[in-house]
C-alpha atoms as a PDB file:
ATOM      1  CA  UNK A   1     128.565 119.040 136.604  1.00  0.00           C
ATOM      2  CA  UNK A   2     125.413 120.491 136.981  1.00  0.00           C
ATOM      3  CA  UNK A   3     122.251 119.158 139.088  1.00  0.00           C
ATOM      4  CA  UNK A   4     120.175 118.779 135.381  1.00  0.00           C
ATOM      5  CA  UNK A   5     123.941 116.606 134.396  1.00  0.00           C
ATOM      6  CA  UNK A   6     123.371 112.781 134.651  1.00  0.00           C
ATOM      7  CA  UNK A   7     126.506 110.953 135.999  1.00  0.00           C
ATOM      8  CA  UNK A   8     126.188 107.949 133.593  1.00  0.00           C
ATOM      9  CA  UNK A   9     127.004 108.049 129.885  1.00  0.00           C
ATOM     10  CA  UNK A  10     124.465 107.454 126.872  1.00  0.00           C
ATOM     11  CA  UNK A  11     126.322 105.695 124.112  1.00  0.00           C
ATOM     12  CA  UNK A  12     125.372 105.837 120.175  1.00  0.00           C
ATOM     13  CA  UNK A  13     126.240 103.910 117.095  1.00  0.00           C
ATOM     14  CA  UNK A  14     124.470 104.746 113.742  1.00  0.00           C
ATOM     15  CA  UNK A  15     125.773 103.714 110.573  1.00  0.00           C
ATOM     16  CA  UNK A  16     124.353 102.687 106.749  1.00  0.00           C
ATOM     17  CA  UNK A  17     124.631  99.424 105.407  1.00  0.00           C
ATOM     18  CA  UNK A  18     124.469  97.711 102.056  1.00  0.00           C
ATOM     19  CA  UNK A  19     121.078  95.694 101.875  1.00  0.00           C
ATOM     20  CA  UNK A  20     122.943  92.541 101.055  1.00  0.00           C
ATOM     21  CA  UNK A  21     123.982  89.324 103.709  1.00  0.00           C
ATOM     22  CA  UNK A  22     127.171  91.050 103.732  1.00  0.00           C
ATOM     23  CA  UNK A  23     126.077  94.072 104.881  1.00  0.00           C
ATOM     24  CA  UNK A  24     123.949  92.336 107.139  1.00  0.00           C
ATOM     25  CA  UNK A  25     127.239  90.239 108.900  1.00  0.00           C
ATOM     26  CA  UNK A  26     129.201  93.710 109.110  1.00  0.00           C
ATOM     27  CA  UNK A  27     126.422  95.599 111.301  1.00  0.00           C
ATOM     28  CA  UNK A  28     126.224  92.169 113.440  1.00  0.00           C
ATOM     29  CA  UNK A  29     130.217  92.662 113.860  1.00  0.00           C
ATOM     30  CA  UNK A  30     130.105  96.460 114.542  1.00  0.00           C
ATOM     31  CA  UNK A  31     127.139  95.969 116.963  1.00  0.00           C
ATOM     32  CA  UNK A  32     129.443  93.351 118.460  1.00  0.00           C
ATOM     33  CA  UNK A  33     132.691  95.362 118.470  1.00  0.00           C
ATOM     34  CA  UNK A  34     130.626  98.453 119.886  1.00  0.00           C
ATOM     35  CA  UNK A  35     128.858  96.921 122.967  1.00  0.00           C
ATOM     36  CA  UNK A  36     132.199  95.200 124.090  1.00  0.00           C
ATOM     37  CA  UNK A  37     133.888  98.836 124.141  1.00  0.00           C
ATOM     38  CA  UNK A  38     130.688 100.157 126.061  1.00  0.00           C
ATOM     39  CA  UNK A  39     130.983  97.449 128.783  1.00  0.00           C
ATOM     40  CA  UNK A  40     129.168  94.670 127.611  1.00  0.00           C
ATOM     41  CA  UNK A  41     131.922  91.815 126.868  1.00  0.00           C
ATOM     42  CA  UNK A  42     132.295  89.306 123.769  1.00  0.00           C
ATOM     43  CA  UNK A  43     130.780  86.244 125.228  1.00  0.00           C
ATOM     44  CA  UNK A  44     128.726  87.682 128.062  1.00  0.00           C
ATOM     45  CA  UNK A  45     124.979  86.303 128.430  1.00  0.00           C
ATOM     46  CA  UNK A  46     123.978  89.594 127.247  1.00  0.00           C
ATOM     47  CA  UNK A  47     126.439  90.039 124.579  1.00  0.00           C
ATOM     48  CA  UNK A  48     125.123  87.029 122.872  1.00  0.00           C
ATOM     49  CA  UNK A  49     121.627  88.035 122.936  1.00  0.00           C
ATOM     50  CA  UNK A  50     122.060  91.539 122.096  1.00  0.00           C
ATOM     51  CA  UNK A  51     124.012  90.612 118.659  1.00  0.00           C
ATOM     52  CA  UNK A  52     121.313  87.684 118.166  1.00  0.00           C
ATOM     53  CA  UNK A  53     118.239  90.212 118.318  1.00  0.00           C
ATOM     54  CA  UNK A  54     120.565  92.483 116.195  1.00  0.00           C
ATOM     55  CA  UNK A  55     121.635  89.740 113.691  1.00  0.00           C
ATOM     56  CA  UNK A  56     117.951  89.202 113.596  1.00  0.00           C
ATOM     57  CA  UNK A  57     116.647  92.715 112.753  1.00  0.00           C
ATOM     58  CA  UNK A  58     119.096  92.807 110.390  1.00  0.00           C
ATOM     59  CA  UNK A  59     118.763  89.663 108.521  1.00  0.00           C
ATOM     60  CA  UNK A  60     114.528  90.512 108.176  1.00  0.00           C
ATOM     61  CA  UNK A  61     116.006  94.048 106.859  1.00  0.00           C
ATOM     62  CA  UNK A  62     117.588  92.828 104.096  1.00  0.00           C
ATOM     63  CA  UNK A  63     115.506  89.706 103.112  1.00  0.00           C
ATOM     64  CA  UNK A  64     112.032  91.567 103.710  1.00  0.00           C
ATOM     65  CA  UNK A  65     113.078  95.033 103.147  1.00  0.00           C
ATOM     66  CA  UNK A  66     115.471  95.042 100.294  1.00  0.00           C
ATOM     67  CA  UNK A  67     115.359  97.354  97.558  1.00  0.00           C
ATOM     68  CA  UNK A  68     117.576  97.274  94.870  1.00  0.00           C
ATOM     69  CA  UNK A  69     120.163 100.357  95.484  1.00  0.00           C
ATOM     70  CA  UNK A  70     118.667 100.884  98.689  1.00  0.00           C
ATOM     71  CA  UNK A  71     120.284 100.565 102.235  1.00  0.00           C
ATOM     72  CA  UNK A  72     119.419  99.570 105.578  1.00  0.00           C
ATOM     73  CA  UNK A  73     120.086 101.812 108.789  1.00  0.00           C
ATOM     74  CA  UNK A  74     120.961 100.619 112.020  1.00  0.00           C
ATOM     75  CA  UNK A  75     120.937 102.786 115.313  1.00  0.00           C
ATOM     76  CA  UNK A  76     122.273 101.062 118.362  1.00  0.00           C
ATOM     77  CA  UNK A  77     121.919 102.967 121.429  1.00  0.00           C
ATOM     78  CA  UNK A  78     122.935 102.042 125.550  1.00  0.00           C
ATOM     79  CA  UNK A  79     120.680 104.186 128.110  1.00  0.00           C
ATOM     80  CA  UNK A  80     122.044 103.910 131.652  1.00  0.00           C
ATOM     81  CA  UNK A  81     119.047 103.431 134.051  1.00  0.00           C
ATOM     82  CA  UNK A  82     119.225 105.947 136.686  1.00  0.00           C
ATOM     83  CA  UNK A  83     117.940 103.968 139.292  1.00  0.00           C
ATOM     84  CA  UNK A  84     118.871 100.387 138.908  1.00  0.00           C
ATOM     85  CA  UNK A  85     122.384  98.517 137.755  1.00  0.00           C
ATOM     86  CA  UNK A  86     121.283  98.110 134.216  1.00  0.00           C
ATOM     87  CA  UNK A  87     121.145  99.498 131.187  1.00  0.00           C
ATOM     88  CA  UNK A  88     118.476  99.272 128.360  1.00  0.00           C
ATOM     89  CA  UNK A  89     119.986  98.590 125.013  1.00  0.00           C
ATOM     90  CA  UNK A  90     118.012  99.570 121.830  1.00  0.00           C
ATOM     91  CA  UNK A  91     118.584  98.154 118.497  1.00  0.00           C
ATOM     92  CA  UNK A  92     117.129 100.181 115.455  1.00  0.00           C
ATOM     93  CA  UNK A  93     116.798  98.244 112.157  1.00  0.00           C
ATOM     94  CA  UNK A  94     115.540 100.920 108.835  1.00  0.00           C
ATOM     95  CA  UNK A  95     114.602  99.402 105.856  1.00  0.00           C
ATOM     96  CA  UNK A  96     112.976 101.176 102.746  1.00  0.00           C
ATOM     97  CA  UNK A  97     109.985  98.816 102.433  1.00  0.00           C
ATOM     98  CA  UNK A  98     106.999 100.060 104.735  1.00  0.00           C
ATOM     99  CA  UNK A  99     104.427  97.540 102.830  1.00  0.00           C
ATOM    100  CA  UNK A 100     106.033  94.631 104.788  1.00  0.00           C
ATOM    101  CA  UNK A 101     104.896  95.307 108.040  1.00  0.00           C
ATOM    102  CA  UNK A 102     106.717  92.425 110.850  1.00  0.00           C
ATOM    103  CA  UNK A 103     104.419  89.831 112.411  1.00  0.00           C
ATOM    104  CA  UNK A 104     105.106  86.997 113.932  1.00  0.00           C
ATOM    105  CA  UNK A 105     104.720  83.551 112.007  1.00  0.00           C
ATOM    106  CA  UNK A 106     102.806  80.979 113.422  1.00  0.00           C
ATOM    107  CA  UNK A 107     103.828  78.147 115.062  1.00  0.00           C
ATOM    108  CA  UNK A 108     105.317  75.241 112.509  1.00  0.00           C
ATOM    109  CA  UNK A 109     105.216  71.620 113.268  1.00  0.00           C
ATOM    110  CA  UNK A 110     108.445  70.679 114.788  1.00  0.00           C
ATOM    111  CA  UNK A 111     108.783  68.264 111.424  1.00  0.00           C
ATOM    112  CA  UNK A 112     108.537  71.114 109.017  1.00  0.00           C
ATOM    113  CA  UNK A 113     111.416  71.071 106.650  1.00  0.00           C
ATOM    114  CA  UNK A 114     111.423  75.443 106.440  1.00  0.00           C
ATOM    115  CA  UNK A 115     114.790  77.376 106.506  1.00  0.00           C
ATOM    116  CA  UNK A 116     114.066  80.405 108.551  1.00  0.00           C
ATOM    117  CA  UNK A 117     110.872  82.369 109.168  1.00  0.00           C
ATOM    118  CA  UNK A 118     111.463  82.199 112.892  1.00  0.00           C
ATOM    119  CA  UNK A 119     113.524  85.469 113.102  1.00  0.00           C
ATOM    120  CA  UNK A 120     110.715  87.531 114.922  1.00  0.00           C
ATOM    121  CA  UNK A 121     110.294  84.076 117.436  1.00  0.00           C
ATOM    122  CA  UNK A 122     113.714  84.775 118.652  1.00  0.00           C
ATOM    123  CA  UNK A 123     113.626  88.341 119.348  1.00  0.00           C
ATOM    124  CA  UNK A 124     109.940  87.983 120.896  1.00  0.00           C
ATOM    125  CA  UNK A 125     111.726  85.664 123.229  1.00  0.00           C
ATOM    126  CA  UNK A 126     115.307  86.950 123.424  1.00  0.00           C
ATOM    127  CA  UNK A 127     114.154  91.046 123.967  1.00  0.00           C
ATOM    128  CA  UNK A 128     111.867  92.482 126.957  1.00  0.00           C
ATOM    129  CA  UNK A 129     110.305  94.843 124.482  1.00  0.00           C
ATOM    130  CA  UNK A 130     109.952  94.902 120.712  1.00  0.00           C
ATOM    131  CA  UNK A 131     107.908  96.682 117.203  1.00  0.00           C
ATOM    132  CA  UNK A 132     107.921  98.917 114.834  1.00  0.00           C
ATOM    133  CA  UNK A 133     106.920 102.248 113.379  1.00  0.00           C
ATOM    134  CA  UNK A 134     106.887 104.210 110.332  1.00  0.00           C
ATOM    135  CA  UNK A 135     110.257 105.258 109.332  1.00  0.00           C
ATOM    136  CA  UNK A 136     110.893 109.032 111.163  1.00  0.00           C
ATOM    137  CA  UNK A 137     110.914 112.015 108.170  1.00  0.00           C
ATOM    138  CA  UNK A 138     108.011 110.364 106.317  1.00  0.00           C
ATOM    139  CA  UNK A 139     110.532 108.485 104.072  1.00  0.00           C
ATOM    140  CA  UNK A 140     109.732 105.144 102.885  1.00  0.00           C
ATOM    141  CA  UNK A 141     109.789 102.073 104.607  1.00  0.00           C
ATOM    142  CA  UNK A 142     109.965 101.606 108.583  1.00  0.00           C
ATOM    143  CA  UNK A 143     111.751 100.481 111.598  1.00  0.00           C
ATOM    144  CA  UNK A 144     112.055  97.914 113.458  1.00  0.00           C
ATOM    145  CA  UNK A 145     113.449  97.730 117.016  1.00  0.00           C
ATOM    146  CA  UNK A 146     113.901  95.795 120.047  1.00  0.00           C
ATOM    147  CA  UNK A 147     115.322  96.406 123.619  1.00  0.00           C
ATOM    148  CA  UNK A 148     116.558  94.532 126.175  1.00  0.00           C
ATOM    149  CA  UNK A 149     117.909  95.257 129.840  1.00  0.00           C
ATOM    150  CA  UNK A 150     121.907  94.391 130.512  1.00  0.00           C
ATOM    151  CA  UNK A 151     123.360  95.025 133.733  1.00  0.00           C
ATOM    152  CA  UNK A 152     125.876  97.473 133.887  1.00  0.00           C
ATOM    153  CA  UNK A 153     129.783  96.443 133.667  1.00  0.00           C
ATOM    154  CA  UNK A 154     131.156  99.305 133.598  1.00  0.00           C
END
């Protein structure tokens, strides 16, 4: 190993899914599957809010960014901090529909009968950081992401 070497492994997962709830519940379980092999265990605190932010991201991409015959992307990466005993996870959500850019809804009235629209309230709270930008190669749409600090298991 050379000085320029870091000791601690960066791990990636990038895949394509159908825009559809389906697709949606698969990248959840993959996400899920993926972290527990890197070191972050099914039904650890940070398990369970790294697959709700991605759930999240992924439920917005395919009920906000769905276009017929069109998929959503979903990069899921683990960056060992070299200085502390945690790691920053970073979920990338890619949708083809750049027009709908993500805010965050205001506050409803804890009466208010709504089914959803509180999505971006969760990973606001739930993440450390969290956005978007254009989607990279000038292709349509954007990308949503979030990250959040774990500490290191393995």
């Amino acid at each position: 190993m050379t000085a320029a070497q870091s000791p601690l492994t960066v791990h990636q997962f990038t895949m394509r899914f159908s825009s559809t709830p389906r697709g949606a519940r698969l990248a959840r379980r993959l996400c899920g599957t993926r972290l527990d092999a890197w070191g972050i265990p099914y039904g650890s605190d940070a398990h369970d809010v790294l697959i709700l932010v991605a759930a999240e991201l992924c439920a917005n991409a395919v009920r906000h960014g769905h276009l017929t015959g069109r998929d959503f992307h979903v990069l899921l990466t683990v960056d060992p901090a070299t200085d502390t005993d945690t790691d920053t996870v970073r979920i990338e959500v890619t949708d083809t529909r750049g027009e709908r850019i993500p805010r965050l809804p205001a506050p409803a009235p804890e009466d208010d009968p709504r089914d959803g629209g509180r999505g971006l309230l969760l990973v606001e709270a739930l993440a450390d950081r969290w956005g978007w930008t254009p989607r990279a190669g000038g292709g349509p749409g954007k990308t949503v992401w979030a990250e959040c600090t774990a500490p290191r298991l393995t």
